[in-house]
Protein backbone atom coordinates (compact mmCIF):
# COMPACT_ATOMS: atom_id res chain seq x y z
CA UNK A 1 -48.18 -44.88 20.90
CA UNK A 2 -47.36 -42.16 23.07
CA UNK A 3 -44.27 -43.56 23.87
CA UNK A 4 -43.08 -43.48 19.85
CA UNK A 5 -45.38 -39.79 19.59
CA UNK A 6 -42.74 -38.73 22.23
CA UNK A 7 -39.44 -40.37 20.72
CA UNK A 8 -40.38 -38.73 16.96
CA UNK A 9 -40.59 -35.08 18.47
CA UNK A 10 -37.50 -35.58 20.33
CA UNK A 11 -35.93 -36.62 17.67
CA UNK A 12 -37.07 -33.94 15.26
CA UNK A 13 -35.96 -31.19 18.27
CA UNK A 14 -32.63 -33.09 18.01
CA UNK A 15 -32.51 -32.76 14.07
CA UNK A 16 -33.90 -29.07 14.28
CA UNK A 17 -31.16 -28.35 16.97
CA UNK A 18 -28.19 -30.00 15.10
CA UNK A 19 -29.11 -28.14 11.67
CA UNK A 20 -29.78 -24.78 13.54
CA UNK A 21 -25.88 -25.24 15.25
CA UNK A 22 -24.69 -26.68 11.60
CA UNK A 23 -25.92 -23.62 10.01
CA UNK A 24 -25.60 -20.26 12.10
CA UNK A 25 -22.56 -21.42 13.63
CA UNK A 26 -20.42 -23.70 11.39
CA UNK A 27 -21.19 -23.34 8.32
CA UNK A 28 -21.70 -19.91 6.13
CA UNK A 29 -21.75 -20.72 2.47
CA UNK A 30 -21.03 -23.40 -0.20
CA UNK A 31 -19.43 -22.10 -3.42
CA UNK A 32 -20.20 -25.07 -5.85
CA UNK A 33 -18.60 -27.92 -4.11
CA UNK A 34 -16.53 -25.98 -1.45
CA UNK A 35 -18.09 -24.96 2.10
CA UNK A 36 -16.64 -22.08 4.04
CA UNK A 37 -16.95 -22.90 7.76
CA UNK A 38 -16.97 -19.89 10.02
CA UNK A 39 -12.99 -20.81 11.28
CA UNK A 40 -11.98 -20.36 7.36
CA UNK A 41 -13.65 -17.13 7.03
CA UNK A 42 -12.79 -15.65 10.35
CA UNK A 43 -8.98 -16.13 9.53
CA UNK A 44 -9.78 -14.69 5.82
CA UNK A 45 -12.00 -11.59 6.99
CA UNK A 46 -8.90 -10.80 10.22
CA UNK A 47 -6.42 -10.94 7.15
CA UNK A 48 -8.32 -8.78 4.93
CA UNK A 49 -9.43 -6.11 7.58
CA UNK A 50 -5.79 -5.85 8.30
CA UNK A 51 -4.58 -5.09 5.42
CA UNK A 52 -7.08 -2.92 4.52
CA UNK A 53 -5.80 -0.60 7.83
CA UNK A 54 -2.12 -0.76 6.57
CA UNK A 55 -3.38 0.57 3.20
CA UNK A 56 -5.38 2.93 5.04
CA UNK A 57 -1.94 3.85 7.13
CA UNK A 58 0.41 4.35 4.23
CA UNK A 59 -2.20 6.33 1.96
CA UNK A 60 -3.52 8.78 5.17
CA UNK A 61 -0.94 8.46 7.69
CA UNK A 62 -3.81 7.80 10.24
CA UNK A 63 -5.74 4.49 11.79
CA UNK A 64 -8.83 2.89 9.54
CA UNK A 65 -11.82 4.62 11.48
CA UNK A 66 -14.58 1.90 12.38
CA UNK A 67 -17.06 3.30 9.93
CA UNK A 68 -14.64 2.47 7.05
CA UNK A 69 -13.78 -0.78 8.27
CA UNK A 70 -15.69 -3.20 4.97
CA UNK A 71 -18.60 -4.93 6.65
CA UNK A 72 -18.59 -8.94 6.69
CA UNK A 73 -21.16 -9.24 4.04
CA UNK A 74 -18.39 -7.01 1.80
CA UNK A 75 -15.75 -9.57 2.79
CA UNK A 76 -17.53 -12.50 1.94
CA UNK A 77 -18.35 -11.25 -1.13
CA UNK A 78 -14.92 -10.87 -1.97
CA UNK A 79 -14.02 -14.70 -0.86
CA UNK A 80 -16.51 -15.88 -2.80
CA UNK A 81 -15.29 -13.89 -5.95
CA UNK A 82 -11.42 -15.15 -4.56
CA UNK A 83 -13.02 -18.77 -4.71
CA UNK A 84 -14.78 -18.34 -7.96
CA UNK A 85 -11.37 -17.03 -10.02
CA UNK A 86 -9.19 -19.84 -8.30
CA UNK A 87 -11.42 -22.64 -9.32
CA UNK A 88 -11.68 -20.97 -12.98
CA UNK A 89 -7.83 -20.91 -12.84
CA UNK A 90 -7.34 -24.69 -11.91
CA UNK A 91 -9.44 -25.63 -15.03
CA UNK A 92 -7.19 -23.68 -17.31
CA UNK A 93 -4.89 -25.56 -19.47
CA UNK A 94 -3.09 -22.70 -21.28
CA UNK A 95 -2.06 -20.40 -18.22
CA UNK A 96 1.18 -20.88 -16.78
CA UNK A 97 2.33 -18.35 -13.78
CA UNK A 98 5.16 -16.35 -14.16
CA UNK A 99 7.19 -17.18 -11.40
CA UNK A 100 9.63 -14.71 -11.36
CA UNK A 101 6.68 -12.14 -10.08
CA UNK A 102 6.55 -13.98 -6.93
CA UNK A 103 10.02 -14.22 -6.12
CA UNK A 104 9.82 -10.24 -6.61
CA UNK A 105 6.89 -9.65 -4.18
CA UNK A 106 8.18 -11.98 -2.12
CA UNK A 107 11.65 -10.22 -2.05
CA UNK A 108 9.71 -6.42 -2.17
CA UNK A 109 7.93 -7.80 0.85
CA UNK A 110 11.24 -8.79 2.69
CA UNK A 111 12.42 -5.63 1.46
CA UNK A 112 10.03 -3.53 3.79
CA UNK A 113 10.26 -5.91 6.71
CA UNK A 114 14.24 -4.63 6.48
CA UNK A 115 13.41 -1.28 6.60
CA UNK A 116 10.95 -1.84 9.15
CA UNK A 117 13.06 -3.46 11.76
CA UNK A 118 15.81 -0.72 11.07
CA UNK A 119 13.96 2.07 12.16
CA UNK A 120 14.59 0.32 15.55
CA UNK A 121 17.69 -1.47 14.78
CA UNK A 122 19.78 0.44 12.47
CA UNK A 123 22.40 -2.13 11.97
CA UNK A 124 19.79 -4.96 11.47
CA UNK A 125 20.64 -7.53 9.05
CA UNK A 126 17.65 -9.57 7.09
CA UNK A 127 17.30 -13.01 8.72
CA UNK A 128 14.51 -15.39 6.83
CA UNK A 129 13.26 -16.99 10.30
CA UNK A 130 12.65 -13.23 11.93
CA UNK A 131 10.63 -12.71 8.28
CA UNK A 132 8.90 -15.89 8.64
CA UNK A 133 8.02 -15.26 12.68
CA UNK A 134 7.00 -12.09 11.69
CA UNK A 135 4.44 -13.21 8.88
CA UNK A 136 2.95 -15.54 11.00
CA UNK A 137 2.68 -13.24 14.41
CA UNK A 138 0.96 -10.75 11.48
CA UNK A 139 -1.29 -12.81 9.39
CA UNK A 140 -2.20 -14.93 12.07
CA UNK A 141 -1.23 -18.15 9.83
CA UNK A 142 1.44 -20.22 8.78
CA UNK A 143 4.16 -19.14 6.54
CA UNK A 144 3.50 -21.91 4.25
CA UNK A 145 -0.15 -20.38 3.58
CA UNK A 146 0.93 -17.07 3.37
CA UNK A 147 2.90 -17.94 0.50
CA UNK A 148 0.40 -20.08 -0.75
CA UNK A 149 -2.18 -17.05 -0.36
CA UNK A 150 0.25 -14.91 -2.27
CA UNK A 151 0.78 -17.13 -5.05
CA UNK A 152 -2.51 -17.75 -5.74
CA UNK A 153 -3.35 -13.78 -6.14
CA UNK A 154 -0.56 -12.93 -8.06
CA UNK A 155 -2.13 -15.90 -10.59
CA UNK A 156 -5.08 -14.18 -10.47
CA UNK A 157 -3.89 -10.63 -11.69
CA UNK A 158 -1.42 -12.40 -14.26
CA UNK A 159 -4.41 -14.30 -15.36
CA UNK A 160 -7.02 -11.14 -16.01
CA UNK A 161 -3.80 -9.34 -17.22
CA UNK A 162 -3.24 -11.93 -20.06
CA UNK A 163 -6.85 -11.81 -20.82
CA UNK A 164 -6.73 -8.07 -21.46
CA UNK A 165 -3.48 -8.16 -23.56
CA UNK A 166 -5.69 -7.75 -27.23
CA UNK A 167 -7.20 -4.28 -25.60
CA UNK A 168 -4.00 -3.22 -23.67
CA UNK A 169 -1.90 -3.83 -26.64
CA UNK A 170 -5.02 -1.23 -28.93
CA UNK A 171 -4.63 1.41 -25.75
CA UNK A 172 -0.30 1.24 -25.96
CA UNK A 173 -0.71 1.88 -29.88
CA UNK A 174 -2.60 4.96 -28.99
CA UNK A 175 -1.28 8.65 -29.74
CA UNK A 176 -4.42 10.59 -28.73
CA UNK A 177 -3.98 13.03 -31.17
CA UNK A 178 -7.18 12.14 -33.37
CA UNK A 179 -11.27 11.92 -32.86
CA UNK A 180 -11.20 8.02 -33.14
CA UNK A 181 -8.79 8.29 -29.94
CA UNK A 182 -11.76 9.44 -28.07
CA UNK A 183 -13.85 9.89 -25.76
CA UNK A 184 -11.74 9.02 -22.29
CA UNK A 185 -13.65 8.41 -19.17
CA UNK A 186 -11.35 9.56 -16.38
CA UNK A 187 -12.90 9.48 -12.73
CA UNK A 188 -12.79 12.73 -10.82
CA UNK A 189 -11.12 13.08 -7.84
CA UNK A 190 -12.78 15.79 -6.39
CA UNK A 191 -16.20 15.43 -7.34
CA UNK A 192 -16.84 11.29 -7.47
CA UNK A 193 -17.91 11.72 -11.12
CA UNK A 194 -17.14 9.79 -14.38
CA UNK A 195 -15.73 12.40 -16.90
CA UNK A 196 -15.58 12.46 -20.55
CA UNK A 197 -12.88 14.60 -22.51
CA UNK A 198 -12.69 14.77 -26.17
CA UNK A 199 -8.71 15.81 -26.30
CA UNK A 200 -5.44 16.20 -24.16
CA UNK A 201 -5.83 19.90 -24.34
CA UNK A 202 -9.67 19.71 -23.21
CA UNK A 203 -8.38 17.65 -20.24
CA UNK A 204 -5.82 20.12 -19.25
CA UNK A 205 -7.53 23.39 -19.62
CA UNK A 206 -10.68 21.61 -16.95
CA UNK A 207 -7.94 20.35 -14.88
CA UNK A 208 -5.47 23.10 -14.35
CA UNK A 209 -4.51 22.37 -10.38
CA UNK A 210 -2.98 19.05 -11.89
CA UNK A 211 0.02 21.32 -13.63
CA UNK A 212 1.32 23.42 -11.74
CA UNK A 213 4.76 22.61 -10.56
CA UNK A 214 4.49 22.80 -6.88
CA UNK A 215 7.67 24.57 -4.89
CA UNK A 216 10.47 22.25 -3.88
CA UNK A 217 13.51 22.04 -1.95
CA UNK A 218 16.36 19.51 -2.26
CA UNK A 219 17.90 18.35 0.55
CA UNK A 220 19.75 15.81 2.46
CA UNK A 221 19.90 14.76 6.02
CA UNK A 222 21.74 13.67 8.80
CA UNK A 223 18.72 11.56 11.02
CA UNK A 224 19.38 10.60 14.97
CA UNK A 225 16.56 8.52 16.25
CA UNK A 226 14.12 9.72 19.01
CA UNK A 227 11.74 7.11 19.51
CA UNK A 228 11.27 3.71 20.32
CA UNK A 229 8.12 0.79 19.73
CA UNK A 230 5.98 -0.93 22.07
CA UNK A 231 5.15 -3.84 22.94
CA UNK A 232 2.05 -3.47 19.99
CA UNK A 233 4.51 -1.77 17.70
CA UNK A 234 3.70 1.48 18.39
CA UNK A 235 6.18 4.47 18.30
CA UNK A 236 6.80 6.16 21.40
CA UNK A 237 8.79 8.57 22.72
CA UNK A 238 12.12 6.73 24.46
CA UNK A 239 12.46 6.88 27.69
CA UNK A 240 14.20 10.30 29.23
CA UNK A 241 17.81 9.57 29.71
CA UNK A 242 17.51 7.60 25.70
CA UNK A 243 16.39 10.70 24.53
CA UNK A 244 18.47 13.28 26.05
CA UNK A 245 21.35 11.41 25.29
CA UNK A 246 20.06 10.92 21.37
CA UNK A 247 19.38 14.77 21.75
CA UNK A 248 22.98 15.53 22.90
CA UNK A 249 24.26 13.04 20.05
CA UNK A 250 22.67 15.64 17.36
CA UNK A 251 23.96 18.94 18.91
CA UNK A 252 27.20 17.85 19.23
CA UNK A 253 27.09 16.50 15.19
CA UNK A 254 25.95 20.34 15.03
CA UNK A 255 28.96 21.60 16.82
CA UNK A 256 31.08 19.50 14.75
CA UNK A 257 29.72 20.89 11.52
CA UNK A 258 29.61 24.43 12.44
CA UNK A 259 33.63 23.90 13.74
CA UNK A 260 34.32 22.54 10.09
CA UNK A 261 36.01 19.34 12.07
CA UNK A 262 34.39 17.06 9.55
CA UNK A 263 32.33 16.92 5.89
CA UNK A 264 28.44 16.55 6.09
CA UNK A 265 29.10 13.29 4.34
CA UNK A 266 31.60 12.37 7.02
CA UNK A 267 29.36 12.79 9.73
CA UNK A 268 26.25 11.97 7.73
CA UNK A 269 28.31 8.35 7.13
CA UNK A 270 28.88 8.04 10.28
CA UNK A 271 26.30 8.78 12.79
CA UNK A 272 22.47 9.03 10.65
CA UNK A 273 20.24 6.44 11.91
CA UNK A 274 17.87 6.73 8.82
CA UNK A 275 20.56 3.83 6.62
CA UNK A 276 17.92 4.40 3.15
CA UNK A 277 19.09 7.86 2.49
CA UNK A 278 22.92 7.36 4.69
CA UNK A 279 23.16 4.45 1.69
CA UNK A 280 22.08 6.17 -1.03
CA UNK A 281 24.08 6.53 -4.51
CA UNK A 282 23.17 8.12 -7.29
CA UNK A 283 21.08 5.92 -9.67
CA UNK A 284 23.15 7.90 -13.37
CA UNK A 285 26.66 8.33 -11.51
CA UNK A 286 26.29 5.09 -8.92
CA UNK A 287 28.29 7.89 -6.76
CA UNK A 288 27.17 7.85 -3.00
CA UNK A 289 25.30 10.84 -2.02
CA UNK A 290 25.02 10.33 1.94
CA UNK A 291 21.82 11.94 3.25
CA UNK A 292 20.47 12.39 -0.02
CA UNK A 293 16.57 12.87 0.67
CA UNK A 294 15.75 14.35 -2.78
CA UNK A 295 13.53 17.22 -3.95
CA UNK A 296 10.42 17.51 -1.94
CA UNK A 297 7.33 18.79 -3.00
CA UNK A 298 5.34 21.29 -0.78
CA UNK A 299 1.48 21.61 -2.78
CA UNK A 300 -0.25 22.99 0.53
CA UNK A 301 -1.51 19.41 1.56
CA UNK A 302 0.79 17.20 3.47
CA UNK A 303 1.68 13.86 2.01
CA UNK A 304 1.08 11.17 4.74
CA UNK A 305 4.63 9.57 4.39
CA UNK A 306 6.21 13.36 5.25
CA UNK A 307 3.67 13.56 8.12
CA UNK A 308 4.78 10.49 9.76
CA UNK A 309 8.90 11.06 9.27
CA UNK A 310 8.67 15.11 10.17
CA UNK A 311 5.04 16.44 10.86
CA UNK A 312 3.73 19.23 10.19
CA UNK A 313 5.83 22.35 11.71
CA UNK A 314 8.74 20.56 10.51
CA UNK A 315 7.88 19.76 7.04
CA UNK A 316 6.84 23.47 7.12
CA UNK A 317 9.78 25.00 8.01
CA UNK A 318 11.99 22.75 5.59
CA UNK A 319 11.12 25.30 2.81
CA UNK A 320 12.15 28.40 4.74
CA UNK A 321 15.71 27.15 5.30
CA UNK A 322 18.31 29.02 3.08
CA UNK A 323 20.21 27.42 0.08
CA UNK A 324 23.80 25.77 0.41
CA UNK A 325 23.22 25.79 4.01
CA UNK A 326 23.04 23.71 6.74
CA UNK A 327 20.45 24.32 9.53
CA UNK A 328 20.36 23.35 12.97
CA UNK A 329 18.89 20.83 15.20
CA UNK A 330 15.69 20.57 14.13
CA UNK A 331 13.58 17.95 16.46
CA UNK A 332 10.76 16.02 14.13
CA UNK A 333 7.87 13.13 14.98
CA UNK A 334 10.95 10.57 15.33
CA UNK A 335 13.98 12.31 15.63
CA UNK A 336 16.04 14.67 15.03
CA UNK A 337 17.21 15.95 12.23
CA UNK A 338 20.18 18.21 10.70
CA UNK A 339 19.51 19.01 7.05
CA UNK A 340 21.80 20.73 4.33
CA UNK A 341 20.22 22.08 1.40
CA UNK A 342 20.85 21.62 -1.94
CA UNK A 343 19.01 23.45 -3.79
CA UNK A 344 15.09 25.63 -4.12
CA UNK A 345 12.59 26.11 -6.66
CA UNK A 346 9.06 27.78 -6.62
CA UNK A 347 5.89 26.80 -8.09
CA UNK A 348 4.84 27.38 -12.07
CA UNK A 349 1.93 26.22 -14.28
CA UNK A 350 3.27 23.92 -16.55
CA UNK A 351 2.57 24.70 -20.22
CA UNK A 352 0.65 22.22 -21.83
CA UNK A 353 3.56 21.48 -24.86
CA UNK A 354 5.80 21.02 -22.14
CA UNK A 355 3.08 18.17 -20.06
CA UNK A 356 1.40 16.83 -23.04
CA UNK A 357 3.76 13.60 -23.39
CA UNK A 358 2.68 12.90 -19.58
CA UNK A 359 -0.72 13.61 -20.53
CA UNK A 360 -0.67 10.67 -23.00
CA UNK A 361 0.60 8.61 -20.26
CA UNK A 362 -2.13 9.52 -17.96
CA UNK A 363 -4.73 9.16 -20.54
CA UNK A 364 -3.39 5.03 -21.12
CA UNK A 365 -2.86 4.27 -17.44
CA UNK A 366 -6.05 5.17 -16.82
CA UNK A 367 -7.53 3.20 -20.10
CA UNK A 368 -5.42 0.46 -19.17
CA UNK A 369 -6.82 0.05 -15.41
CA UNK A 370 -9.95 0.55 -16.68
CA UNK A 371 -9.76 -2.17 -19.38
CA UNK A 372 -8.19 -4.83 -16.67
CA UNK A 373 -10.94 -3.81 -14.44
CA UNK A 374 -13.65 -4.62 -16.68
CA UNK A 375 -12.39 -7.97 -17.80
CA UNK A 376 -12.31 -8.90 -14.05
CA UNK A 377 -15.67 -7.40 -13.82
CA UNK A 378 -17.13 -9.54 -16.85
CA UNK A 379 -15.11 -13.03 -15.80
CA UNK A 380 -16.66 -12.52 -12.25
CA UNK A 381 -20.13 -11.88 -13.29
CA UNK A 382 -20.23 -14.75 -15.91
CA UNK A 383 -18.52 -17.22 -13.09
CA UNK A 384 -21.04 -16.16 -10.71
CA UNK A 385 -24.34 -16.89 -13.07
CA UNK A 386 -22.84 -20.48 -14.07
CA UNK A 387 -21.55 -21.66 -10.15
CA UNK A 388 -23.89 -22.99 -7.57
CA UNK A 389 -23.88 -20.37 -3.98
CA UNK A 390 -25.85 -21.72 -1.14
CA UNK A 391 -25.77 -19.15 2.07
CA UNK A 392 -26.21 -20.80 5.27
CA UNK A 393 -26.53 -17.09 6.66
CA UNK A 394 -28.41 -14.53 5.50
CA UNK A 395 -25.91 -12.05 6.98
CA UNK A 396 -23.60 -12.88 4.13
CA UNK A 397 -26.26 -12.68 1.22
CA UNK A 398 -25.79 -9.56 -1.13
């Protein structure tokens, strides 16, 4: 009797064991009749934390800090709301994708992979495998399910835009120049709130920083490279005999321009390592304007893309140069830079006759987003109460 006493408890031990291991460290949650083992969602949380710190990047011009970083329990969350919409989408037999869209991410995508690799190799030409090498080293994943991973969230947004066409379609008709027109909630910036306004003038006379014309100066550029990546992809400095000779490669451009030997276009043509604005043409004439950097805006606060290409004393000192002028070396973040400018204007408050057609715009963007927003809201909510979710880990649980 013992004998059996003993072989039961073992056995329950084993059981207890073997569903301890099967939940805290394989499995984390069913969603209906799909289970997420830890090896899905560790590949799916790395993804989304990444691209979270690129948006981060672009937006601030600085790294995610830790304390902004979404917490796993956030992540999940959104898996299980990426699970939910997917399995809603197999089951419908009306939608059909517009392809088209992903061919044009897809291509936007291999677009900035270009532009990335020529900040380092200014006569790089796209290649398909480097793109494909590149996604995988990246997402951590195969190129197949990258695309695959794509697709299916570009469905998703087609989908919830379809199914808030009817209200869209009411907010494009708008003119917002009668009572039935409003109110418009519009979030605020500045304070976190939810703001009604009851007219376009009402929304310009409470928001009068977001009309005033900042000062700009148009300009172009001739751009010689000063810096090279690491091993991790991080900019550096190049090494000392790089850089000096890059350094003597923009005074003697200088030299050239002050002798008159050449054209700024000439030289611009040339020798400018930064090909987007060396390439650029005129979008009315389709003339090329080499250098052609456009009018920049100075508002007092730094945008992060100017940051990263000139910093701060740079960017700063852009504004002071004269007009039909070119200036000298100037050295920036990664470069150097010669610039010739075009033209200056200062700052004005816009009048609101003059803004109120762009106030009608901002008034439907922001009824639009809000519109596609809560139709994602409602379709999530109403998938969640009818699916079954089973948590095999508490951490995950909302």
């Amino acid at each position: 009797m013992k004998k059996i006493v003993l072989l039961i408890s073992l056995f329950s031990v084993f059981l207890l064991i073997s569903a301890r291991l099967d939940i805290g460290q394989d499995k984390l949650v069913k969603i209906n009749d799909k289970t997420i083992y830890t090896k899905d969602f560790e590949k799916y949380y790395n993804t989304q934390i990444k691209l979270h710190e690129q948006l981060y990047f672009q937006q601030y011009g600085r790294p995610l800090p830790e304390s902004e970083k979404p917490t796993k329990k956030i992540i999940m969350q959104n898996l299980i709301q990426d699970e939910l919409l997917k399995d809603e989408l197999s089951k419908s037999k009306t939608f059909v994708m517009d392809e088209n869209i992903l061919k044009s991410t897809l291509q936007t995508n291999k677009d900035y992979y270009t532009k990335f690799r020529k900040m380092k190799e200014p006569d790089y030409q796209f290649n398909e495998t480097d793109f494909k090498a590149f996604v995988e080293s990246e997402y951590n994943n195969t190129y197949e399910e990258y695309e695959k991973s794509l697709k299916e969230k570009l469905m998703v947004q087609q989908y919830i835009m379809k199914k808030s066409e009817p209200v869209i379609q009411q907010i494009i008709a708008k003119k917002y120049d009668s009572p039935r027109d409003f109110p418009v909630i519009i979030p605020n910036p500045q304070t976190g709130t939810m703001d009604k306004y009851f007219s376009l003038l009402e929304f310009y006379e409470r928001n009068p920083t977001m009309f005033v014309r900042p000062k700009t100066v148009e300009l172009k550029h001739i751009f010689i490279y000063a810096v090279d990546q690491d091993e991790k992809g991080k900019l550096v400095k190049m090494q000392d005999s790089r850089y000096e000779a890059q350094k003597a490669k923009a005074n003697d451009i200088y030299s050239r321009l002050s002798k008159g030997e050449k054209s700024f276009d000439e030289l611009c043509l040339a020798y400018s390592d930064d090909v987007d604005s060396r390439d650029f043409k005129d979008p009315e004439t389709k003339k090329p304007n080499p250098g052609y950097l456009g009018p920049i805006a100075f508002s007092g606060e730094l945008v992060p893309e100017y940051k990263r290409h000139f910093g701060e004393e740079l960017f700063s000192k852009m504004f002071d140069l004269p007009k039909n002028k070119i200036s000298q070396v100037y050295e920036g973040v990664l470069g150097f830079h010669i610039f010739y400018v075009i033209d200056k204007k200062e700052g004005a408050l816009l009048k609101f006759d003059e803004i109120k057609p762009k106030l009608v715009d901002i008034f439907k963007e922001y009824e639009k987003t809000k519109a596609v927003s809560d139709e994602l809201d409602s379709l999530v909510e109403s998938l969640r109460a009818k699916a079954s979710i089973t948590y095999f880990n508490d951490e995950y649980k909302l």
